[in-house]
Protein backbone atom coordinates (compact mmCIF):
# COMPACT_ATOMS: atom_id res chain seq x y z
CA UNK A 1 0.00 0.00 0.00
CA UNK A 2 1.60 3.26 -1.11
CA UNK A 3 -0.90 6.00 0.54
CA UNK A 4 -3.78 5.99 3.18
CA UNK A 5 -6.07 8.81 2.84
CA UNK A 6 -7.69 10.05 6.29
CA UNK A 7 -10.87 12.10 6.16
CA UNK A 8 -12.70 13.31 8.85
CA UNK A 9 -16.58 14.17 8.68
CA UNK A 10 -18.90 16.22 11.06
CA UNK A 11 -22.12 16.91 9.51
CA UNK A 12 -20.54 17.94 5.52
CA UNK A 13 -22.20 15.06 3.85
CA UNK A 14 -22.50 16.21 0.56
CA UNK A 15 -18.96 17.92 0.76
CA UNK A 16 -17.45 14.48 2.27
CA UNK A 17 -19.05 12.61 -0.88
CA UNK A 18 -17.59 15.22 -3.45
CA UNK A 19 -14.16 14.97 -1.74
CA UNK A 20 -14.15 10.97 -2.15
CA UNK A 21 -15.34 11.34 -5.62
CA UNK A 22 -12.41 13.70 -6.74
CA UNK A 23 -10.14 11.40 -5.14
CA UNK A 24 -11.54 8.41 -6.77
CA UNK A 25 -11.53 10.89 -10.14
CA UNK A 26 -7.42 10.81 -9.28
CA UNK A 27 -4.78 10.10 -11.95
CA UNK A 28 -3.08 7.65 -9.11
CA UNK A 29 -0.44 5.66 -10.42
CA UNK A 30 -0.23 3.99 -6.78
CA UNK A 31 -2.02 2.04 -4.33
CA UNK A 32 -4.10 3.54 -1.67
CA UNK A 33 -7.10 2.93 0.98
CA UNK A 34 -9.36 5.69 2.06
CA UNK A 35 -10.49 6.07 5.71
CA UNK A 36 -13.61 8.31 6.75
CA UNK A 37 -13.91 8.67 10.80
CA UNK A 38 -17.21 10.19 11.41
CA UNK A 39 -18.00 11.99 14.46
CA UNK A 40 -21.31 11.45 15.38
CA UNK A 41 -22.88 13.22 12.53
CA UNK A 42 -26.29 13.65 11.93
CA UNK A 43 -27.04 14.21 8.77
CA UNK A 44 -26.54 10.50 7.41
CA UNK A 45 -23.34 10.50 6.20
CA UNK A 46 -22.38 6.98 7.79
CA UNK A 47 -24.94 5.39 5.90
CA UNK A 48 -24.90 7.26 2.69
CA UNK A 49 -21.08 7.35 2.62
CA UNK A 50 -20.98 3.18 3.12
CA UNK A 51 -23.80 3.08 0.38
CA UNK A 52 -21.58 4.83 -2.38
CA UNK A 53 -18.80 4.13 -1.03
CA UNK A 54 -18.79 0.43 0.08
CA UNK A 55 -14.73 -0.50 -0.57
CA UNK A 56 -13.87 2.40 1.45
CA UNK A 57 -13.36 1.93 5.51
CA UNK A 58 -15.34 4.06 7.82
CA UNK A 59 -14.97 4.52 11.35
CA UNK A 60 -18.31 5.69 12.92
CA UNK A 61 -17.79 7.38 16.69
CA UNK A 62 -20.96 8.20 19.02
CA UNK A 63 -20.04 11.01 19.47
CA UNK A 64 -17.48 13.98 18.45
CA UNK A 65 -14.26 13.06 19.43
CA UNK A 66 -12.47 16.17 17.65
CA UNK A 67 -10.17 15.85 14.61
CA UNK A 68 -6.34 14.85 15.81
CA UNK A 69 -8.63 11.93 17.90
CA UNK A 70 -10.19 11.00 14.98
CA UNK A 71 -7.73 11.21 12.81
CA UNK A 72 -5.29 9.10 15.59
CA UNK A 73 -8.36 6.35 15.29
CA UNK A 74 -7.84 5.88 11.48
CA UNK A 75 -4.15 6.66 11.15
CA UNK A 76 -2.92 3.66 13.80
CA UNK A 77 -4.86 1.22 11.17
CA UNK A 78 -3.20 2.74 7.73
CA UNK A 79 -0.67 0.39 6.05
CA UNK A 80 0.58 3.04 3.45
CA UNK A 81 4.05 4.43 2.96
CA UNK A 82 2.58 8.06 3.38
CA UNK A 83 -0.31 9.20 5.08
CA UNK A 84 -2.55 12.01 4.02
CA UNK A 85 -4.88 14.13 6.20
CA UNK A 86 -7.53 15.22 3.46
CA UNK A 87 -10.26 17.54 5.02
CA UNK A 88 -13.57 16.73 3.78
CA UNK A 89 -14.93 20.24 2.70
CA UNK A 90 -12.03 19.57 0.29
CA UNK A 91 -11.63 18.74 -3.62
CA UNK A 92 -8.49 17.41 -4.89
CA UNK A 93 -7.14 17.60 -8.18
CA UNK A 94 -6.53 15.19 -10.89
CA UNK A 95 -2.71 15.27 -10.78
CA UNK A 96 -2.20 16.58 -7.28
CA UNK A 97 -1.89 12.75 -5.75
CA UNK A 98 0.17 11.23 -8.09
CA UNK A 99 2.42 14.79 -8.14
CA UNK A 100 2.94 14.41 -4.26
CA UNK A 101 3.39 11.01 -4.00
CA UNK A 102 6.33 10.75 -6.75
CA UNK A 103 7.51 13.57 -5.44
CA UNK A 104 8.24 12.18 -1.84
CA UNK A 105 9.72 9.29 -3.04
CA UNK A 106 12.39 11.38 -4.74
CA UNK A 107 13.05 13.36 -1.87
CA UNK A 108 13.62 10.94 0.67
CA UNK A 109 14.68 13.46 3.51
CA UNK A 110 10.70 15.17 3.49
CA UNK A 111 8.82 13.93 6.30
CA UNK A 112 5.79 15.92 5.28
CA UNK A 113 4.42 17.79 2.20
CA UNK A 114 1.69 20.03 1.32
CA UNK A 115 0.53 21.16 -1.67
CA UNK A 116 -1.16 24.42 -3.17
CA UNK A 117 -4.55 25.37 -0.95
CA UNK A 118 -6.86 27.53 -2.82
CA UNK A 119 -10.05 29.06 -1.69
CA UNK A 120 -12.78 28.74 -3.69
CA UNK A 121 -12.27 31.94 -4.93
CA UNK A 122 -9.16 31.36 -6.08
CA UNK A 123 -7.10 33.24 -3.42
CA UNK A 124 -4.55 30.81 -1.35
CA UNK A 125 -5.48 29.74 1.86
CA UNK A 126 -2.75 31.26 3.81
CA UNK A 127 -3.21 28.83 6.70
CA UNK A 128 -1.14 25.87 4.12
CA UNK A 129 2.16 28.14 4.33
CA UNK A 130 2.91 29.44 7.60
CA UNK A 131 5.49 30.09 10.25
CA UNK A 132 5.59 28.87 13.18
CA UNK A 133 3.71 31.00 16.02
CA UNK A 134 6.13 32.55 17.92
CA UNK A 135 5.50 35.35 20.49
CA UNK A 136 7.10 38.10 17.75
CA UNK A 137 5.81 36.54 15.00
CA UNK A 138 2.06 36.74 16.43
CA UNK A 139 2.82 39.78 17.65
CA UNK A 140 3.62 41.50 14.39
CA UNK A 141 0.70 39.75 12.71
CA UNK A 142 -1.70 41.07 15.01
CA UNK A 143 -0.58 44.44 15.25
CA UNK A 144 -0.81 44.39 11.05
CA UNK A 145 2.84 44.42 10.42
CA UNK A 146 2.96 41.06 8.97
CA UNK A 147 0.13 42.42 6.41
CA UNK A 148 2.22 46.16 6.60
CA UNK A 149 5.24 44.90 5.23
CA UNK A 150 4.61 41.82 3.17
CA UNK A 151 8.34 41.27 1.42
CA UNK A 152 9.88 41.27 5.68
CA UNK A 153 11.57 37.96 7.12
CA UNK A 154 11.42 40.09 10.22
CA UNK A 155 7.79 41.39 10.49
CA UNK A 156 6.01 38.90 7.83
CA UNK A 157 7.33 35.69 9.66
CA UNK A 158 4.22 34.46 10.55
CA UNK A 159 3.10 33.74 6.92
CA UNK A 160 6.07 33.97 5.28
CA UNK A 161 4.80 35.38 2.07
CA UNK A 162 7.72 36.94 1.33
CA UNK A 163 9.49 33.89 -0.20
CA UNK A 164 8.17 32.94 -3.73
CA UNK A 165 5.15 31.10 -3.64
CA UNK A 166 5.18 29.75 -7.54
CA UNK A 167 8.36 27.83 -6.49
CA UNK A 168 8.80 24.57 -3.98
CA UNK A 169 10.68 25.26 -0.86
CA UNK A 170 10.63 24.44 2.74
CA UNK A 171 8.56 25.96 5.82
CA UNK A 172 7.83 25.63 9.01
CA UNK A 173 4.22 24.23 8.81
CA UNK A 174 1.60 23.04 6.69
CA UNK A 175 -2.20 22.70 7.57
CA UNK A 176 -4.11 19.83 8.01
CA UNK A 177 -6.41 20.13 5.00
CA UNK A 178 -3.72 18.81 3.01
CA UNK A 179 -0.77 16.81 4.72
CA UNK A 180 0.79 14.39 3.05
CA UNK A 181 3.34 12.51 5.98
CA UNK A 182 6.08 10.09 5.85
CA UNK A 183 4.85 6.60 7.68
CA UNK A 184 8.28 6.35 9.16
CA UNK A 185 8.45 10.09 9.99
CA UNK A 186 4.96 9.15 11.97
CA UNK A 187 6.51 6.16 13.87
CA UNK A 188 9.21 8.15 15.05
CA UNK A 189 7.61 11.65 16.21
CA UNK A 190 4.05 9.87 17.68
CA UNK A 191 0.67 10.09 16.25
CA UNK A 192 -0.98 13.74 16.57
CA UNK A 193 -1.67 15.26 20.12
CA UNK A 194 -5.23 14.86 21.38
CA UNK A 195 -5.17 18.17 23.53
CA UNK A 196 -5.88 19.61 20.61
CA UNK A 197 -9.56 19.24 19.68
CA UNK A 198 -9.67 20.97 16.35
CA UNK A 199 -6.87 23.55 15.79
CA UNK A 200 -3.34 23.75 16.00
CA UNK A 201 -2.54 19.63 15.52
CA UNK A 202 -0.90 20.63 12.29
CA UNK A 203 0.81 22.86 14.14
CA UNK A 204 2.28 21.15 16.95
CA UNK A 205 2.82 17.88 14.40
CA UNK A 206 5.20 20.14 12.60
CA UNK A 207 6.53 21.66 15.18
CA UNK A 208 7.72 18.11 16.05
CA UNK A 209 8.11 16.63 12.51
CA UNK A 210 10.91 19.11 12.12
CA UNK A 211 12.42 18.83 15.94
CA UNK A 212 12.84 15.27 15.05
CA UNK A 213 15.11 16.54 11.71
CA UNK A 214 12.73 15.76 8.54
CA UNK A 215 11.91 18.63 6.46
CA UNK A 216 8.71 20.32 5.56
CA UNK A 217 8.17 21.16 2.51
CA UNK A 218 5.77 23.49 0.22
CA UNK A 219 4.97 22.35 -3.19
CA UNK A 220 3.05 24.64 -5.38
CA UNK A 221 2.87 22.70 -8.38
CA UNK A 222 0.00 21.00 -7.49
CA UNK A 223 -3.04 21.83 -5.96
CA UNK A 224 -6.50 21.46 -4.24
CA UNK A 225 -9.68 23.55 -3.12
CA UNK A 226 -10.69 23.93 0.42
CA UNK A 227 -14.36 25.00 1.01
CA UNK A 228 -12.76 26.32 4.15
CA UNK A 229 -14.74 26.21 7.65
CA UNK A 230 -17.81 24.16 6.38
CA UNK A 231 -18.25 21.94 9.33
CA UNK A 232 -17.40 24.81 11.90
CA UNK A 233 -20.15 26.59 11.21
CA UNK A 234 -22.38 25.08 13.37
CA UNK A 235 -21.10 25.72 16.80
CA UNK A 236 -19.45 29.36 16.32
CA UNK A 237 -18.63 29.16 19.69
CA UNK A 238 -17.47 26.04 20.52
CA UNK A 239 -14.74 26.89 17.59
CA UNK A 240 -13.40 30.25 18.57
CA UNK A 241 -13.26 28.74 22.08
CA UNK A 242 -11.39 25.50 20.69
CA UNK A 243 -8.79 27.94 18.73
CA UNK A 244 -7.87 30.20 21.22
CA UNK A 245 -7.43 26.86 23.41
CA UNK A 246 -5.22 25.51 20.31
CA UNK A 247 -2.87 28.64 20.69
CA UNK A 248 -2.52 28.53 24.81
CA UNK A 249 -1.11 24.58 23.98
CA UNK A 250 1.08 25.49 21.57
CA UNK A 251 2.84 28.20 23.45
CA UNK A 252 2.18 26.14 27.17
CA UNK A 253 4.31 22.66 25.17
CA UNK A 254 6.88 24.37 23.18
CA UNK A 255 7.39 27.73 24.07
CA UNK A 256 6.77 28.92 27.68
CA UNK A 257 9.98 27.23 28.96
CA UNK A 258 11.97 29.56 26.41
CA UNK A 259 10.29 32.75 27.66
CA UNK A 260 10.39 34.75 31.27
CA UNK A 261 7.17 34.89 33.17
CA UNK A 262 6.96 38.55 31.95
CA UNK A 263 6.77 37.84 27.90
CA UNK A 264 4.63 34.18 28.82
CA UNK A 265 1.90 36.66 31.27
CA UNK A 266 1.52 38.94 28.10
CA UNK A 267 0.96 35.84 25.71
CA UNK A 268 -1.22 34.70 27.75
CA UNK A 269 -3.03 37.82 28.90
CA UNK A 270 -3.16 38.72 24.42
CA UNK A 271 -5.07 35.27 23.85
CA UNK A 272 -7.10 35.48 26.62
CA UNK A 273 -8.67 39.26 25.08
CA UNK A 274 -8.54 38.06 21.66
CA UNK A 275 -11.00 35.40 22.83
CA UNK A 276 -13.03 37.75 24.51
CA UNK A 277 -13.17 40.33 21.74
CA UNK A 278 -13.82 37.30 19.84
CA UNK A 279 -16.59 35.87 21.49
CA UNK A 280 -18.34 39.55 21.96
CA UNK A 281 -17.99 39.92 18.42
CA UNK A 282 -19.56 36.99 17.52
CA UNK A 283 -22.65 37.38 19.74
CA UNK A 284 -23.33 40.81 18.08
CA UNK A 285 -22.93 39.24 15.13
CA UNK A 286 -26.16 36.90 16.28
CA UNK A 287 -28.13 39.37 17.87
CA UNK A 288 -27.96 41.62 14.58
């Protein structure tokens, strides 16, 4: 088996269905299985996905168990050489598989890949090219540096748009929408933190991917479209909770032990407010 394909679904049916049919619509020169872990849905996707579907393996939880959980369930039962988290409000391209996949066996030191993310739109999803969140780097992003000065290593190093985005190079992290990861590179680094309930896995994965001495790399040359946000529509709180949770992790695991207790209180202290401005804004938002 050359690649296992992970999908988790939460109530996006018809998007889960259209994201196994593009695969299935892949130019794959390769073996692969396809896993869907469903968390409790209720819209019918178990049984309509198993009706259409009936080769593919589905994992059906009682209730949500978040997505590095899920994920965890399917990944510990892939026999692939790669595995790749595919998001399900996702559509992947014709070549993008086969592109990644050849890739990766070329470039043996990769321990995970990403491809192109587009919005539907057309416009890239910045969240598949990013930096790793340090304190200055979220600190110039939120005060609009990072959007001030695009072409600055110093102020733009949260993105890191400045570096050409046509070309394949490496970065710090990728997003979970699209992650293609070395099996080995899995066995070695440990499956993805549970802590995390929705946000910031891909993060922290990376984060440790890299630690461990793989690269991470960017490849533009293919690409996919993300109908970003589809399944996180229906509990606007619960997900701008879960993200601001996501970013307290990442700096409590990997940073906090590099900082003074002055620089950790203000991190702390910033996503605490930005969770309450947040929260506040999203309540207006209802109310109007």
């Amino acid at each position: 088996m050359d690649l296992s394909i992970v999908i988790v679904n939460y109530n996006t049916k018809k998007l889960t269905i259209d994201c196994i049919q593009s695969v299935l619509n892949s130019k794959l020169n390769f073996q692969y299985e396809i896993f869907v872990v469903d968390n409790a849905s209720s819209d019918g996707s178990v049984m309509q996905i198993k009706s259409l579907f009936p080769h593919i393996k589905v994992i059906s939880n009682k209730e949500n168990v978040g997505f590095s959980k899920a994920n965890n369930q399917a990944i510990r039962r892939c026999s692939g050489r790669y595995v790749l988290l595919l998001n399900s409000d996702t559509i992947v391209n014709e070549n993008t598989l086969d592109t990644i996949i050849c890739f990766m066996d070329r470039e043996t030191d990769i321990g995970a890949v990403g491809c192109e993310v587009n919005l539907p739109d057309g416009t890239l999803d910045k969240a598949c090219h990013r930096g790793f969140p340090t304190p200055e780097a979220s600190f110039y992003y939120m005060m609009g540096l990072a959007q001030k000065y695009p072409t600055s290593p110093k102020y733009n190093s949260y993105h890191k748009s400045y570096l050409n985005m046509k070309e394949v190079h490496d970065i710090d992290c990728l997003v979970g929408a699209f992650m293609m990861v070395r099996k080995e590179v899995i066995e070695q680094v440990g499956l993805l933190d549970e802590e995390f309930f929705m946000y910031g896995e891909d993060i922290d994965w990376c984060f440790r991917i890299k630690e461990a001495g793989w690269r991470i790399v960017y490849n533009p040359t293919v690409s996919i479209v993300h109908y970003k946000g589809a399944s996180s529509r229906k509990k606007p709180f619960k997900i701008v909770y879960e993200f601001h949770r996501a970013m307290y992790l990442f700096h409590k695991k990997h940073y906090a032990k590099k900082y003074n207790f002055f620089i950790n209180s203000v991190v702390y202290t910033g996503i605490t407010l930005k969770l309450a401005f947040a929260t506040i804004s999203n309540f207006l938002k209802k109310v109007h």
